[in-house]
C-alpha atoms as a PDB file:
ATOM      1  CA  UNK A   1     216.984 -77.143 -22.943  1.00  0.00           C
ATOM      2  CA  UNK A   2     213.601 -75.910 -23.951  1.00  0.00           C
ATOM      3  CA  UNK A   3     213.270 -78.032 -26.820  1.00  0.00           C
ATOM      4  CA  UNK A   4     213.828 -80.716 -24.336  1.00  0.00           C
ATOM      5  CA  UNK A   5     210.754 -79.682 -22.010  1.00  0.00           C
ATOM      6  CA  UNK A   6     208.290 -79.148 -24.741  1.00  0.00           C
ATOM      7  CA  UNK A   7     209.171 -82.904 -26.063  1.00  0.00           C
ATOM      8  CA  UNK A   8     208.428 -83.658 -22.199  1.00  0.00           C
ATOM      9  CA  UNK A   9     205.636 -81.752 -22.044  1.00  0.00           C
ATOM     10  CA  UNK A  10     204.235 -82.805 -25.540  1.00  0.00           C
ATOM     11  CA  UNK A  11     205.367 -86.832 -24.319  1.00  0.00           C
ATOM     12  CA  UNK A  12     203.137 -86.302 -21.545  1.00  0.00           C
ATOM     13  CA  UNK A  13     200.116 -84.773 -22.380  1.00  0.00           C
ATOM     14  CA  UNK A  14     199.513 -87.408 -25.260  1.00  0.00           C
ATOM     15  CA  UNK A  15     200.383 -89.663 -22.731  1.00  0.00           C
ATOM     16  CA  UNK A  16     197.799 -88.750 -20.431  1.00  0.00           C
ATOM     17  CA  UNK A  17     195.289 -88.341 -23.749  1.00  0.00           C
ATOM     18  CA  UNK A  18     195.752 -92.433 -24.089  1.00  0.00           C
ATOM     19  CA  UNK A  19     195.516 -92.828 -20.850  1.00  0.00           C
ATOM     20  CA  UNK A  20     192.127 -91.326 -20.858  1.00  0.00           C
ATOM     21  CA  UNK A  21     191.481 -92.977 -23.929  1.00  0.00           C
ATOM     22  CA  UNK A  22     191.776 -96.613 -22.212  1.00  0.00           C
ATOM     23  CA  UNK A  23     190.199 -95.764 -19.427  1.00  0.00           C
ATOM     24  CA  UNK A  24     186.859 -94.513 -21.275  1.00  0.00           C
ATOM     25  CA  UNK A  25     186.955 -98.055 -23.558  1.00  0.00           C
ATOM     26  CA  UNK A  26     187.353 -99.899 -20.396  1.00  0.00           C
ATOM     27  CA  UNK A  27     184.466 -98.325 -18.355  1.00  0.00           C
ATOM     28  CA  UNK A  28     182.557 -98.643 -21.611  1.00  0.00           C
ATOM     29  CA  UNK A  29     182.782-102.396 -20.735  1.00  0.00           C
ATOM     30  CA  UNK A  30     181.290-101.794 -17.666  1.00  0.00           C
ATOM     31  CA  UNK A  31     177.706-100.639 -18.434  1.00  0.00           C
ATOM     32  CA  UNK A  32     174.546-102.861 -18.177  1.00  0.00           C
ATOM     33  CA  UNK A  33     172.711-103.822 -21.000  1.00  0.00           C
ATOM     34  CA  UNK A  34     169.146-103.745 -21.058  1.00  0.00           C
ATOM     35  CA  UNK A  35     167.167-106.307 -22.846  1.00  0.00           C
ATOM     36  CA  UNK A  36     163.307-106.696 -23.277  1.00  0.00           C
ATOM     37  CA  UNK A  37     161.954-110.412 -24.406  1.00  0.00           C
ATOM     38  CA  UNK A  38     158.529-111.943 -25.040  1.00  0.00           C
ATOM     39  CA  UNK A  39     155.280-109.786 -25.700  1.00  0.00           C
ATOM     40  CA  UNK A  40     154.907-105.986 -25.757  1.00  0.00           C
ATOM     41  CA  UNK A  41     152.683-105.369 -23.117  1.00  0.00           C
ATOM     42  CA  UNK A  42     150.400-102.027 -24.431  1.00  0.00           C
ATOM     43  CA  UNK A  43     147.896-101.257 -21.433  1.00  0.00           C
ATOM     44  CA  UNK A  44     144.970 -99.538 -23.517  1.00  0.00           C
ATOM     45  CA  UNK A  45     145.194-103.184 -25.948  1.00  0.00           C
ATOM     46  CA  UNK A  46     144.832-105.125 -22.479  1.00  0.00           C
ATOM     47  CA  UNK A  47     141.735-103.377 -21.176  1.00  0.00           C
ATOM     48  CA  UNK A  48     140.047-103.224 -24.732  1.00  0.00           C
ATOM     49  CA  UNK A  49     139.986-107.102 -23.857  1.00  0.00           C
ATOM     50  CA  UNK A  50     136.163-107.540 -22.466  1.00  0.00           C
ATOM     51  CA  UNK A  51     135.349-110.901 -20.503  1.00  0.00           C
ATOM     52  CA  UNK A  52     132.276-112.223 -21.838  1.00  0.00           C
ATOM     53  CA  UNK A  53     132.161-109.859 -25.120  1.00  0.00           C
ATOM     54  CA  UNK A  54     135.287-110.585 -26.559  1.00  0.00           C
ATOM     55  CA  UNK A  55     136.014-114.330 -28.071  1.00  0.00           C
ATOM     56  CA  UNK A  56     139.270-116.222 -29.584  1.00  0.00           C
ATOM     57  CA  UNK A  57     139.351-114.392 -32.751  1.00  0.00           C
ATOM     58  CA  UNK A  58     138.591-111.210 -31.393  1.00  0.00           C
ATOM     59  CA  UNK A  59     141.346-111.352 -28.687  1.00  0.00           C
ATOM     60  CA  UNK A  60     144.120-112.516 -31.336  1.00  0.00           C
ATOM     61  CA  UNK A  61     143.344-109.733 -33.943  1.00  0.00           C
ATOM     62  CA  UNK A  62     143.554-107.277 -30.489  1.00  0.00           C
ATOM     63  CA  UNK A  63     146.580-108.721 -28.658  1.00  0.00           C
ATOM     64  CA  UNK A  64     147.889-110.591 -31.793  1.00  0.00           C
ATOM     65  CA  UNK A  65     149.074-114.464 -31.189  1.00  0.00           C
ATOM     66  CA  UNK A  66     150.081-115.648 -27.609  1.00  0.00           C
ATOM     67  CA  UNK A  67     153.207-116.598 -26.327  1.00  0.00           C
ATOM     68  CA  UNK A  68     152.338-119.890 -25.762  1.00  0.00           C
ATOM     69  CA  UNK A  69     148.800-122.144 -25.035  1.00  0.00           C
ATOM     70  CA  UNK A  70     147.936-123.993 -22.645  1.00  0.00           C
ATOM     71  CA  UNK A  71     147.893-128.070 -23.375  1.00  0.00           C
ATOM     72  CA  UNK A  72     145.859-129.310 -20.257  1.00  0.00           C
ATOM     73  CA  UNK A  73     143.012-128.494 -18.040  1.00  0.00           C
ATOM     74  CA  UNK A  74     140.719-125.047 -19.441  1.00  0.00           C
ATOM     75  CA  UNK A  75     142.046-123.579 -22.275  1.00  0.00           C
ATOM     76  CA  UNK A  76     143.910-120.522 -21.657  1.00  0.00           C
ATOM     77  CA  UNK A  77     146.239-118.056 -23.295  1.00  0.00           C
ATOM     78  CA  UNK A  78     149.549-116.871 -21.948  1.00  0.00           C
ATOM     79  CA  UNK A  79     151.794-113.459 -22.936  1.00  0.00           C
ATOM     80  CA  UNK A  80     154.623-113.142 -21.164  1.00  0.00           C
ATOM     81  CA  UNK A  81     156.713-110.194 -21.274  1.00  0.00           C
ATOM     82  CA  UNK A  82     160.351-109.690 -19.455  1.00  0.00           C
ATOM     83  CA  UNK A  83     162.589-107.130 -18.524  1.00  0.00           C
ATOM     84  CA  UNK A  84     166.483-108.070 -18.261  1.00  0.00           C
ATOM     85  CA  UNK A  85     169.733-106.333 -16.909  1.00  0.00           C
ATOM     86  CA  UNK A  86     172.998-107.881 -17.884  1.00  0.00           C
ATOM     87  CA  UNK A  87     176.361-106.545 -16.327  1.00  0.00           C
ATOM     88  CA  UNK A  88     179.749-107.196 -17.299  1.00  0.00           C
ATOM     89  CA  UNK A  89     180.906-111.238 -16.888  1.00  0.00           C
ATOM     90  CA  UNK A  90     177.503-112.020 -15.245  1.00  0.00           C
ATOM     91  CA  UNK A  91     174.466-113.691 -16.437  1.00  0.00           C
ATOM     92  CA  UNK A  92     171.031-111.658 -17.113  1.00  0.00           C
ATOM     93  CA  UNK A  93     168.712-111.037 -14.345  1.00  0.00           C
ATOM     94  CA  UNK A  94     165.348-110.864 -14.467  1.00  0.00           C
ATOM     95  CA  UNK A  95     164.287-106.841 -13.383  1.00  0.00           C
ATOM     96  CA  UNK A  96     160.185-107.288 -14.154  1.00  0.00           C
ATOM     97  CA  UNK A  97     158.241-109.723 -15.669  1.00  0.00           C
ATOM     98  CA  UNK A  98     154.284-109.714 -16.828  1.00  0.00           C
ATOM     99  CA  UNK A  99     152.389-112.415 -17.819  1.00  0.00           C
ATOM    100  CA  UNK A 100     148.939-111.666 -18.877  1.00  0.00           C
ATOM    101  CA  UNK A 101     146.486-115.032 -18.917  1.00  0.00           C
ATOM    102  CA  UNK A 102     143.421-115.108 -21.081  1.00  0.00           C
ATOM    103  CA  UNK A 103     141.057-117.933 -20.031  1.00  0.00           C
ATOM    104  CA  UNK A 104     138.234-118.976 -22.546  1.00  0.00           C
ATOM    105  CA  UNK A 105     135.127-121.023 -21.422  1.00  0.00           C
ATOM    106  CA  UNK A 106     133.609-124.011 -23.406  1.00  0.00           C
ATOM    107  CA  UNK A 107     132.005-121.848 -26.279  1.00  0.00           C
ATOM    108  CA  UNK A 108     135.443-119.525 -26.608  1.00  0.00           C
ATOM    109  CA  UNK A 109     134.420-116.445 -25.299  1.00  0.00           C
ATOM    110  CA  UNK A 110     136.783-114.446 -22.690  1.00  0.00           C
ATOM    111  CA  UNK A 111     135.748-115.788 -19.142  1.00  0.00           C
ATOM    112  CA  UNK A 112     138.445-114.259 -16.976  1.00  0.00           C
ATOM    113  CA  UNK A 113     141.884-111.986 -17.438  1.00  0.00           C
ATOM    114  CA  UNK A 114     144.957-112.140 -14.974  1.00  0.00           C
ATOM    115  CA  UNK A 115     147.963-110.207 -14.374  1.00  0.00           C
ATOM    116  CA  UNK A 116     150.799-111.621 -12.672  1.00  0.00           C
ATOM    117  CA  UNK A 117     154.430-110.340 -12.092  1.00  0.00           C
ATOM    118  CA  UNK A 118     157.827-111.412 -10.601  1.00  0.00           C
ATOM    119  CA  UNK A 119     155.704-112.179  -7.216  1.00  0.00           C
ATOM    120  CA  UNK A 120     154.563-115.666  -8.928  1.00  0.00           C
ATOM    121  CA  UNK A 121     158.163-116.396 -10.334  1.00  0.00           C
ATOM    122  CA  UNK A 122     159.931-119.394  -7.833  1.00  0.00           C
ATOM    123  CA  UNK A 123     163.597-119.210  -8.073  1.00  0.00           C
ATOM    124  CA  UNK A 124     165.472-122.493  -8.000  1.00  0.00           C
ATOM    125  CA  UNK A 125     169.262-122.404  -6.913  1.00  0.00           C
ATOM    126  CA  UNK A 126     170.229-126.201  -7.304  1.00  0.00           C
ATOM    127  CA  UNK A 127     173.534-127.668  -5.366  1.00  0.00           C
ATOM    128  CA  UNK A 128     175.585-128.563  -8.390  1.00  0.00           C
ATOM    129  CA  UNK A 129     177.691-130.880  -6.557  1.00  0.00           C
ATOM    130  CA  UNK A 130     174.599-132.911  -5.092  1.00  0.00           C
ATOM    131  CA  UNK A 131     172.249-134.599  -7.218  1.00  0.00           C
ATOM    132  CA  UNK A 132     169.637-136.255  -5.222  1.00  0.00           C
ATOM    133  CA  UNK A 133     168.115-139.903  -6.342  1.00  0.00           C
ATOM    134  CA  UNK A 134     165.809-142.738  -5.033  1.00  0.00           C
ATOM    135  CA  UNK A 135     167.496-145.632  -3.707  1.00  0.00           C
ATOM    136  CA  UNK A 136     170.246-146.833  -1.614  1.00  0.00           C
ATOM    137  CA  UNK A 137     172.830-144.533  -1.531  1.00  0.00           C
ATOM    138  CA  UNK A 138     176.489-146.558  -2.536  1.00  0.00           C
ATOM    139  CA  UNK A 139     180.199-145.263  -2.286  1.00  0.00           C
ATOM    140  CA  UNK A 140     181.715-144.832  -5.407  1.00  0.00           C
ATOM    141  CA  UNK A 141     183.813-148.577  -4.497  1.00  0.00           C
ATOM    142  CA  UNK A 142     180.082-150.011  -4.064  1.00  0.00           C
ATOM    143  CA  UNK A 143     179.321-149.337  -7.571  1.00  0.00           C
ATOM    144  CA  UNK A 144     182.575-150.295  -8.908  1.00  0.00           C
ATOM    145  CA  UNK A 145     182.989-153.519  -7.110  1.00  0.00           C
ATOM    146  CA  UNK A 146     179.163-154.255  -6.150  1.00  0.00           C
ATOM    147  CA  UNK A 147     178.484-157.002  -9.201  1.00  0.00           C
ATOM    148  CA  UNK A 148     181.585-159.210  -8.461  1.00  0.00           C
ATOM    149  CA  UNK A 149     180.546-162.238  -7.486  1.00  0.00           C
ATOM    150  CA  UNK A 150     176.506-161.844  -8.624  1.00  0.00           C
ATOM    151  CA  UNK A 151     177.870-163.321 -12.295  1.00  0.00           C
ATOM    152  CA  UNK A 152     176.901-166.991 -12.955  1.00  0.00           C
ATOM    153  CA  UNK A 153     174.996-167.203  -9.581  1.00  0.00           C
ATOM    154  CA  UNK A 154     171.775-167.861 -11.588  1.00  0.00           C
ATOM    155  CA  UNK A 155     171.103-164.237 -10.058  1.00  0.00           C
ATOM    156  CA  UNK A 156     170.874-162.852 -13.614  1.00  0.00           C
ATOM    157  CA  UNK A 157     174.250-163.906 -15.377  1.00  0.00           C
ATOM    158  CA  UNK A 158     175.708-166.850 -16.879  1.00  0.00           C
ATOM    159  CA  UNK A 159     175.653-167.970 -20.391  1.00  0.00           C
ATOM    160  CA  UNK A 160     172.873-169.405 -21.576  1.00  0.00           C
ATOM    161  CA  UNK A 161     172.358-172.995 -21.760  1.00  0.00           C
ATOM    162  CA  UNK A 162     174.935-173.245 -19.055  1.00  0.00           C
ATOM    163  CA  UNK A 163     173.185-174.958 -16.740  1.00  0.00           C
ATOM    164  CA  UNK A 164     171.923-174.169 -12.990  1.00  0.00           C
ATOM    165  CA  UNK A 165     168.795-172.481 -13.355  1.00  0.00           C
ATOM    166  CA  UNK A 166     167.978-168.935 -14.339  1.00  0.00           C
ATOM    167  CA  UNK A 167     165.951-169.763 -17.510  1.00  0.00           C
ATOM    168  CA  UNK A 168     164.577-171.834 -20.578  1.00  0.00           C
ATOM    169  CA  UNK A 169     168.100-172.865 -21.544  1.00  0.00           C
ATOM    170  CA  UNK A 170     169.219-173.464 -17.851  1.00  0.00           C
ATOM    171  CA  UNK A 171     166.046-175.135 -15.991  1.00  0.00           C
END
């Protein structure tokens, strides 16, 4: 009989061991992952930048190349820098974002530096079963069925040649 409780006993306890075991690998699955994107912000770099002293060159040898440039209007330089979370069987969110502007005036010196966070960000949430369009809005049997009839009515069918207006061929 006691060889029979310590199989029990010994049953159970690795029993409970892989138990545990599972457990841990499936909370494990549950943790957030952390992600940084874009530009390393490094405040002492930043306000080395001098408006009016510093120029193009001098700002890209300091802050090293931007994220991206600006194609219209005064030319400007953007970094942007972004903080995300990610939890299990969801999509990243956004948890802080920096973008750091450099404007140049005409002669390419530094003429103004801006800061901007998640305050300037717009979020869109789109209806994905709505897309909205210009026009005259038609049942799905409008645009199915709409054209019968229009053919060979000179209203832009009919062969060519055919007769009945509508063209060189037809007049």
């Amino acid at each position: 009989m006691r060889v029979k409780s310590a199989g029990r006993v010994k049953t159970k306890t690795v029993g409970l061991v892989m138990g545990a075991a599972a457990l841990s690998l499936l909370a494990g699955g549950c943790t957030s992952i952390r992600d940084h994107r874009g530009y390393l912000v490094d405040t002492a770099l930043v306000d080395s930048v001098m408006v009016g002293i510093d120029n193009r060159q001098s700002v890209e040898h300091t802050l090293g190349r931007p994220t991206f440039v600006s194609q219209y209007g005064k030319e400007a330089w953007y970094y942007v820098s972004m903080d995300t979370k990610q939890t299990a069987f969801h999509r990243p969110r956004t948890t802080a974002e920096t973008i750091l502007r450099v404007s140049f005036d005409p002669q390419g010196n530094v003429a103004r530096l801006d800061r901007a966070g998640t305050e300037k960000v717009v979020r869109l949430n789109p209806d994905g079963s709505f897309t909205p369009t210009l026009g005259k809005k038609r049942s799905f049997f409008e645009d199915l069925f709409g054209n019968i009839g229009t053919v060979g009515t000179g209203m832009g069918g009919g062969a060519p040649g055919a007769g009945g207006g509508g063209g060189p061929g037809g007049t």
